[in-house]
N, C-alpha and C. Protein backbone atom coordinates (compact mmCIF):
# COMPACT_ATOMS: atom_id res chain seq x y z
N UNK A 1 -9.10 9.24 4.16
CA UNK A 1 -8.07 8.27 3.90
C UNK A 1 -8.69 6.90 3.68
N UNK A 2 -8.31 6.21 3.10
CA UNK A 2 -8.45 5.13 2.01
C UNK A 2 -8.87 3.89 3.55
N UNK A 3 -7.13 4.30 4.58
CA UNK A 3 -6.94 3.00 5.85
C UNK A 3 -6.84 3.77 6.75
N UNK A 4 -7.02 3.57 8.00
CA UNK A 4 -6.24 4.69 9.26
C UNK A 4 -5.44 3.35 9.90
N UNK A 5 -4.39 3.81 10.62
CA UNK A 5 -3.35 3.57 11.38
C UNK A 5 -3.87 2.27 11.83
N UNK A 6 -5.37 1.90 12.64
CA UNK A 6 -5.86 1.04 13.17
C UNK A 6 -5.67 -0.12 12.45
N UNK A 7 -6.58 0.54 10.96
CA UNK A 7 -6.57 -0.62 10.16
C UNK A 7 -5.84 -1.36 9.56
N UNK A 8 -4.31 -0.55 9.61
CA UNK A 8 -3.12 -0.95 9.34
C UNK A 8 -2.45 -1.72 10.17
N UNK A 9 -2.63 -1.65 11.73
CA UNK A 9 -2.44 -2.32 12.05
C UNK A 9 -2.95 -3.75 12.25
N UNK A 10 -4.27 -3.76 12.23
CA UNK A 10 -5.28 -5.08 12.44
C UNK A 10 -4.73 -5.62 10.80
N UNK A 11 -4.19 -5.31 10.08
CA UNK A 11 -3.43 -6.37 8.89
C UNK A 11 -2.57 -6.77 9.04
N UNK A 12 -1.95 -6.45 10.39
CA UNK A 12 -0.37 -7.20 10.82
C UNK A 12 0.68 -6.64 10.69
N UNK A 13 0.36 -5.45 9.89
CA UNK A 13 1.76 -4.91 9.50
C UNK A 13 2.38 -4.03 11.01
N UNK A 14 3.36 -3.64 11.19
CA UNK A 14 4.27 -3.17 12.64
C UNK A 14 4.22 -1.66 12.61
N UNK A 15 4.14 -1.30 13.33
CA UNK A 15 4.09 0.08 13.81
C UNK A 15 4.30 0.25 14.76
N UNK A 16 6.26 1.32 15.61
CA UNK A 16 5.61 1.48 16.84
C UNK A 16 5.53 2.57 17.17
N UNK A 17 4.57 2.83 18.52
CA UNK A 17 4.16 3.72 18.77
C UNK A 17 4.38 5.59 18.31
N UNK A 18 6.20 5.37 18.52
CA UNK A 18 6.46 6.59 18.37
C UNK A 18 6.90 7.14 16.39
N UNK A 19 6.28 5.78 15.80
CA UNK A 19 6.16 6.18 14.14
C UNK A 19 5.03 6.58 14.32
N UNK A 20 3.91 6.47 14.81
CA UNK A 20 2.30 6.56 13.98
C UNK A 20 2.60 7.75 13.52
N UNK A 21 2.84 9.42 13.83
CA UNK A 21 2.55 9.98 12.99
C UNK A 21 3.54 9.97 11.51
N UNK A 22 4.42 9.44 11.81
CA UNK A 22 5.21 9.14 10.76
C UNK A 22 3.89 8.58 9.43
N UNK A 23 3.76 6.70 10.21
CA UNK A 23 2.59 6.12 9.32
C UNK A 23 1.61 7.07 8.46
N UNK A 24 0.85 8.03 9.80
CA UNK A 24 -0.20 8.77 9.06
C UNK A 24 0.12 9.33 8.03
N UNK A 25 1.22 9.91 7.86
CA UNK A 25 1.41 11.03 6.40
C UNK A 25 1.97 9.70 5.39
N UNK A 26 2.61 8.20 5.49
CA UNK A 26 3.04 7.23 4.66
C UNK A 26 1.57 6.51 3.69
N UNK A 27 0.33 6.41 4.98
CA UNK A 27 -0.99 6.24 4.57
C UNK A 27 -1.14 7.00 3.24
N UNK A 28 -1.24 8.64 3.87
CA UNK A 28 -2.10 9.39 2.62
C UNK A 28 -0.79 9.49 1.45
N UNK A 29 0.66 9.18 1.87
CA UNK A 29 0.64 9.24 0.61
C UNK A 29 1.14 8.01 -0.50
N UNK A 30 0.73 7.23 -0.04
CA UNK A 30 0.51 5.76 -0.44
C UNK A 30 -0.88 5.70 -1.40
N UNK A 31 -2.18 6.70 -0.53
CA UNK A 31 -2.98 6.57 -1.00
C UNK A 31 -2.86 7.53 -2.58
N UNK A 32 -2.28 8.45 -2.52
CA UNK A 32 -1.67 9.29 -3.69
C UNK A 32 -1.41 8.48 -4.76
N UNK A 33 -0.15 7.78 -4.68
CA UNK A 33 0.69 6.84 -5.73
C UNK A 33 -0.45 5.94 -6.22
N UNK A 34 -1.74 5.17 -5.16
CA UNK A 34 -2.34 4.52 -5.89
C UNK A 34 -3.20 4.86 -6.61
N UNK A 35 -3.64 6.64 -6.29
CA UNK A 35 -4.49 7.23 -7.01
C UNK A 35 -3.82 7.61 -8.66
N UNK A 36 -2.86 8.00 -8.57
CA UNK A 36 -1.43 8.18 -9.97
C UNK A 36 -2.18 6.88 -10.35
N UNK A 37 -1.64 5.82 -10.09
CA UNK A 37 -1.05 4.32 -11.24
C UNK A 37 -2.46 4.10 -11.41
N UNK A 38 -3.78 4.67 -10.95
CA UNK A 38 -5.50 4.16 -11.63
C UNK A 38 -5.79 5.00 -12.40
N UNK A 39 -5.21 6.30 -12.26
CA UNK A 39 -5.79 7.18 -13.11
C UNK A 39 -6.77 8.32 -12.35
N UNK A 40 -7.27 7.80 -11.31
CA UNK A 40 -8.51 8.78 -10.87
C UNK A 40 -7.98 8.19 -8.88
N UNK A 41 -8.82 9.38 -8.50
CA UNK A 41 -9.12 9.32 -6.70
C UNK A 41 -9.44 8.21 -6.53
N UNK A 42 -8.54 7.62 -5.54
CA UNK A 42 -8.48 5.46 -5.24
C UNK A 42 -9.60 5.83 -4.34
N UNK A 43 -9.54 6.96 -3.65
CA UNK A 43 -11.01 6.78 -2.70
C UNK A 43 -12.20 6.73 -3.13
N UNK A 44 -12.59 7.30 -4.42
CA UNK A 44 -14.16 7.50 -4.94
C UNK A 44 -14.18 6.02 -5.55
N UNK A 45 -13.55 4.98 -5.31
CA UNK A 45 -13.50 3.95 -6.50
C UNK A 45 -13.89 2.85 -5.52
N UNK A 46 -13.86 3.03 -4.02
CA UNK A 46 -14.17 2.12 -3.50
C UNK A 46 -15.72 1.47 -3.04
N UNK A 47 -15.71 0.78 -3.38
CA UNK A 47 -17.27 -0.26 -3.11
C UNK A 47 -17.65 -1.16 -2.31
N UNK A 48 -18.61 -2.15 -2.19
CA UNK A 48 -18.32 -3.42 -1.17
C UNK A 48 -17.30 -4.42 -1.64
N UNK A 49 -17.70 -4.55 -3.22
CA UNK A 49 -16.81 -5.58 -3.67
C UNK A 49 -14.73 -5.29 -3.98
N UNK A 50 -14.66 -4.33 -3.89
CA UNK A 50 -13.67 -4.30 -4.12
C UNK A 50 -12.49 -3.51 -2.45
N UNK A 51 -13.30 -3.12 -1.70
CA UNK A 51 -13.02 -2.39 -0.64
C UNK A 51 -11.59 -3.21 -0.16
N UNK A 52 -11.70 -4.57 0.21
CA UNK A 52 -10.88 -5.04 0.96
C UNK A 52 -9.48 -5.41 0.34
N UNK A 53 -9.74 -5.38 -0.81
CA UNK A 53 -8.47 -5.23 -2.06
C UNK A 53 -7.83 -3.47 -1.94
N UNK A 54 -8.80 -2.34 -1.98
CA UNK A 54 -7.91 -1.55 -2.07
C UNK A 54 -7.31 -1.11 -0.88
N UNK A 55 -7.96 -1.63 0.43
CA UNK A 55 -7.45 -0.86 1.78
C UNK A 55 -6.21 -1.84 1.69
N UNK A 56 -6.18 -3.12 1.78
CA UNK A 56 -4.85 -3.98 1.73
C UNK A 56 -3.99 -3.53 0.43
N UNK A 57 -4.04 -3.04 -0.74
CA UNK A 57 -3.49 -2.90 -0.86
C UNK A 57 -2.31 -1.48 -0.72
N UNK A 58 -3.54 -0.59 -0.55
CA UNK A 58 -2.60 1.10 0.82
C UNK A 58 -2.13 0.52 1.45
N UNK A 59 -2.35 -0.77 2.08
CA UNK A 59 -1.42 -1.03 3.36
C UNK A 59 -0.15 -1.20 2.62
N UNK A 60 -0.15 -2.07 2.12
CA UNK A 60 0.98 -2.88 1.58
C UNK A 60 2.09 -1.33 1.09
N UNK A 61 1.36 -0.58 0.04
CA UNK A 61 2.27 0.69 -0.25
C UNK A 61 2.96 1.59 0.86
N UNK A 62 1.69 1.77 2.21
CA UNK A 62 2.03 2.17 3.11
C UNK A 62 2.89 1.77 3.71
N UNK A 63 3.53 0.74 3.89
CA UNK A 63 4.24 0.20 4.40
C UNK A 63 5.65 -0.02 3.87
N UNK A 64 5.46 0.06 2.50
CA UNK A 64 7.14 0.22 1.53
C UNK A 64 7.72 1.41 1.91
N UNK A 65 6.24 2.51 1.99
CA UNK A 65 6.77 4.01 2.50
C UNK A 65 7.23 4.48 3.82
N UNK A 66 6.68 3.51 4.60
CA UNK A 66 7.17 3.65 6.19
C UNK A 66 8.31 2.95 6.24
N UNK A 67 8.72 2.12 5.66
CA UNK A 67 10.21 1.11 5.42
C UNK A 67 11.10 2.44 5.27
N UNK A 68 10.88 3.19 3.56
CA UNK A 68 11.76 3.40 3.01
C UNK A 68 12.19 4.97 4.18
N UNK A 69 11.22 5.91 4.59
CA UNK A 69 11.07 6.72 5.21
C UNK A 69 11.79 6.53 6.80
N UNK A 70 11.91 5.36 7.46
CA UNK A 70 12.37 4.97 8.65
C UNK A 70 14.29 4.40 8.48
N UNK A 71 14.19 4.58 7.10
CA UNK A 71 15.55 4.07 6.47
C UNK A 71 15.99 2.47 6.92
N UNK A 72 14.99 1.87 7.26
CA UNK A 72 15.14 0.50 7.26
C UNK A 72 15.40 -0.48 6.10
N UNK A 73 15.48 -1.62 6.44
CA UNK A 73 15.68 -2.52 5.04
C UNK A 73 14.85 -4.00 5.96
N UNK A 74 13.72 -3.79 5.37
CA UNK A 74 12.48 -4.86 5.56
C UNK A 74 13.02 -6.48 4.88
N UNK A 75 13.67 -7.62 5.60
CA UNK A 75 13.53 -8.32 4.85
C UNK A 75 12.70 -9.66 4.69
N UNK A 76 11.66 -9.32 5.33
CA UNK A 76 10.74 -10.38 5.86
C UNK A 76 9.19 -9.74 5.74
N UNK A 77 8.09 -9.66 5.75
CA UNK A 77 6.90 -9.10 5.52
C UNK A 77 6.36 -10.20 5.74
N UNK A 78 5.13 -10.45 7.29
CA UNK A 78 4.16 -11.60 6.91
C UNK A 78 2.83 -10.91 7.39
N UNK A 79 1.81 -10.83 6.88
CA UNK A 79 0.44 -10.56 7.04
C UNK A 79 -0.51 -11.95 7.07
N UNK A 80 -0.81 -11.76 8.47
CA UNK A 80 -1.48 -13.08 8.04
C UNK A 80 -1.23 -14.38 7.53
N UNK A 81 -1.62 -15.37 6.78
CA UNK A 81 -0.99 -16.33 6.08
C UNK A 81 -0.25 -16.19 4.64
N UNK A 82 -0.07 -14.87 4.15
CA UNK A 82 0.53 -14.13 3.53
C UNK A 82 1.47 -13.63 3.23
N UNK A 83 3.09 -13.97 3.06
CA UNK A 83 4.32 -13.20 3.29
C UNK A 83 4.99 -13.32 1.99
N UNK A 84 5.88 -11.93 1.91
CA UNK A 84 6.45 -11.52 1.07
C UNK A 84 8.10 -11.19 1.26
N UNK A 85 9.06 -11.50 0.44
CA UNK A 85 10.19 -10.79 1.02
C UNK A 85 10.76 -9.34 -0.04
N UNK A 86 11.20 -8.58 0.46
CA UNK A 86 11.67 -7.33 0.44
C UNK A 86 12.81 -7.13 0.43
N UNK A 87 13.48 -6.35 -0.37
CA UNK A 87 15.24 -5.59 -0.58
C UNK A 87 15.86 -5.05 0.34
N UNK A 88 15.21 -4.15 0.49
CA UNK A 88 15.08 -3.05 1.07
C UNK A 88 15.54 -1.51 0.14
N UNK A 89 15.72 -1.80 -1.02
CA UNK A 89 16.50 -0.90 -2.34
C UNK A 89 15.57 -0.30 -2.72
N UNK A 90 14.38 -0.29 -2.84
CA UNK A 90 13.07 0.51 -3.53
C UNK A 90 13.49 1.91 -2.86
N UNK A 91 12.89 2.85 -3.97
CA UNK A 91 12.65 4.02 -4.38
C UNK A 91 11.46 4.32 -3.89
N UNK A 92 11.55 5.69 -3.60
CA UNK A 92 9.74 5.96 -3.42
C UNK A 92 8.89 6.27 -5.14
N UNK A 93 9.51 6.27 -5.53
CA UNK A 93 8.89 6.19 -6.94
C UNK A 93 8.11 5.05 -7.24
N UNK A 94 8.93 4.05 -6.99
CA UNK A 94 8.37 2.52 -7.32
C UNK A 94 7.22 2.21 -6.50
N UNK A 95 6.55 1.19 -7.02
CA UNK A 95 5.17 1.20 -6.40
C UNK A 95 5.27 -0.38 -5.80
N UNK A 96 4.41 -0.44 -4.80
CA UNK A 96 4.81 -2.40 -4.53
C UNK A 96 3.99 -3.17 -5.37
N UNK A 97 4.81 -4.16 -5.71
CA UNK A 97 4.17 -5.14 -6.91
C UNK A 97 3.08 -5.63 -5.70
N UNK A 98 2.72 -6.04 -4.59
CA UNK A 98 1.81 -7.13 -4.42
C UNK A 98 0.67 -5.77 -4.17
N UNK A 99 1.30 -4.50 -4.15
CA UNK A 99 -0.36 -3.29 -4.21
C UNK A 99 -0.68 -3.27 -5.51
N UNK A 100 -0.01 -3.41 -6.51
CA UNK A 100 -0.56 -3.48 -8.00
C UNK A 100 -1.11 -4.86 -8.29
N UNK A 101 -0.70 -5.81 -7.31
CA UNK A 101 -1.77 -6.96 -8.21
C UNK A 101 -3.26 -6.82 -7.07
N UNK A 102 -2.84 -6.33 -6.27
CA UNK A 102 -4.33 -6.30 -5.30
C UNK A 102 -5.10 -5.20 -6.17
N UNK A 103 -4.88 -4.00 -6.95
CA UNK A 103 -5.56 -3.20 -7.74
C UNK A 103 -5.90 -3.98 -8.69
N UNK A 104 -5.47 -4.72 -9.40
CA UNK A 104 -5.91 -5.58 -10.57
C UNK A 104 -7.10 -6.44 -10.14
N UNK A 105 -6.72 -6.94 -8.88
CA UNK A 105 -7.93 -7.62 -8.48
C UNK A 105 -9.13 -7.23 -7.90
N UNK A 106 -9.01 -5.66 -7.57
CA UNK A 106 -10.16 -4.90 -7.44
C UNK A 106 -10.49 -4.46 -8.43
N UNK A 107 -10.12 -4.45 -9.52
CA UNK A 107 -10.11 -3.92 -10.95
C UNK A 107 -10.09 -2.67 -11.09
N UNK A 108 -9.77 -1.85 -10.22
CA UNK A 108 -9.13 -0.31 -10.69
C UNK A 108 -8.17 -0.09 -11.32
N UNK A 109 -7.31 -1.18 -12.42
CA UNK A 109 -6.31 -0.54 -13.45
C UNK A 109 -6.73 -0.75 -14.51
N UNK A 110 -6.91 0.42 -14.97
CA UNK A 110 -7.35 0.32 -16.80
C UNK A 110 -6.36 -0.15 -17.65
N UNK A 111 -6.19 -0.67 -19.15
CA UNK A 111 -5.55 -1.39 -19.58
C UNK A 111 -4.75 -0.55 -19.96
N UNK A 112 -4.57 0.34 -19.94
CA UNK A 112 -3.14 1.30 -20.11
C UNK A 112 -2.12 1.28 -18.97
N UNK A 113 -2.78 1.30 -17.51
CA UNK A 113 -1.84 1.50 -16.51
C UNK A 113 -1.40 0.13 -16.42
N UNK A 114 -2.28 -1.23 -16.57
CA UNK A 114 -1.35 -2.59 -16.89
C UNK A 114 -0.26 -2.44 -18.13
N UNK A 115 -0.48 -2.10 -18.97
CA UNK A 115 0.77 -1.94 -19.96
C UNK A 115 1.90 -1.65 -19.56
N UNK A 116 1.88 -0.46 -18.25
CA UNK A 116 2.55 0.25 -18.33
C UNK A 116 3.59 -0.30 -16.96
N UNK A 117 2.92 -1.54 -16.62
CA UNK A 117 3.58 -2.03 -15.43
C UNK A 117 4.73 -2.63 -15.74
């Protein structure tokens, strides 16, 4: 896996206790969707330079998926000095915009999967 539970948490994001195994299966398949929208396995793609872009951004997916999966409606998100606000209406189809611009900035989207955003 791309993050484990730990590392998800040391980014701020909430988890309690009696979700983690929930989280664990939201992780891998967070890590899935980001493997779909690059084209190839998000895990073989990771490096020094780009590492901390793609684990934040599994988090970030991971976390739309633990929202949408817990049937909550998130309307606040802060990581760090970092915050975002949320619907709570997403689909598991949809992917989170701030995990697609953290892929851009690791540069794992080829110019087709930007088109296609």
């Amino acid at each position: 896996m791309i993050i484990t539970t730990e590392e998800f948490k040391e980014m701020g994001f909430a988890c309690a206790d009696e979700d983690l195994e929930l989280l664990d299966g939201c992780i891998k398949r967070a890590e899935y969707v980001l493997s779909s929208l690059c084209g190839r396995d998000i895990s073989r793609m990771l490096s020094e330079k780009n590492e901390k872009f793609i684990k934040q951004a599994a988090a970030f997916q991971s976390a739309v998926l633990l929202n949408e999966s817990q049937g909550g409606k998130l309307s606040r998100v802060s990581v760090g000095d970092f915050s975002y606000t949320e619907d709570g209406e997403q689909k598991s189809a949809e992917i989170s915009p701030t995990a697609k611009r953290l892929l851009c900035a690791a540069g794992c989207l080829t110019s087709i999967a930007e088109v296609a955003e």
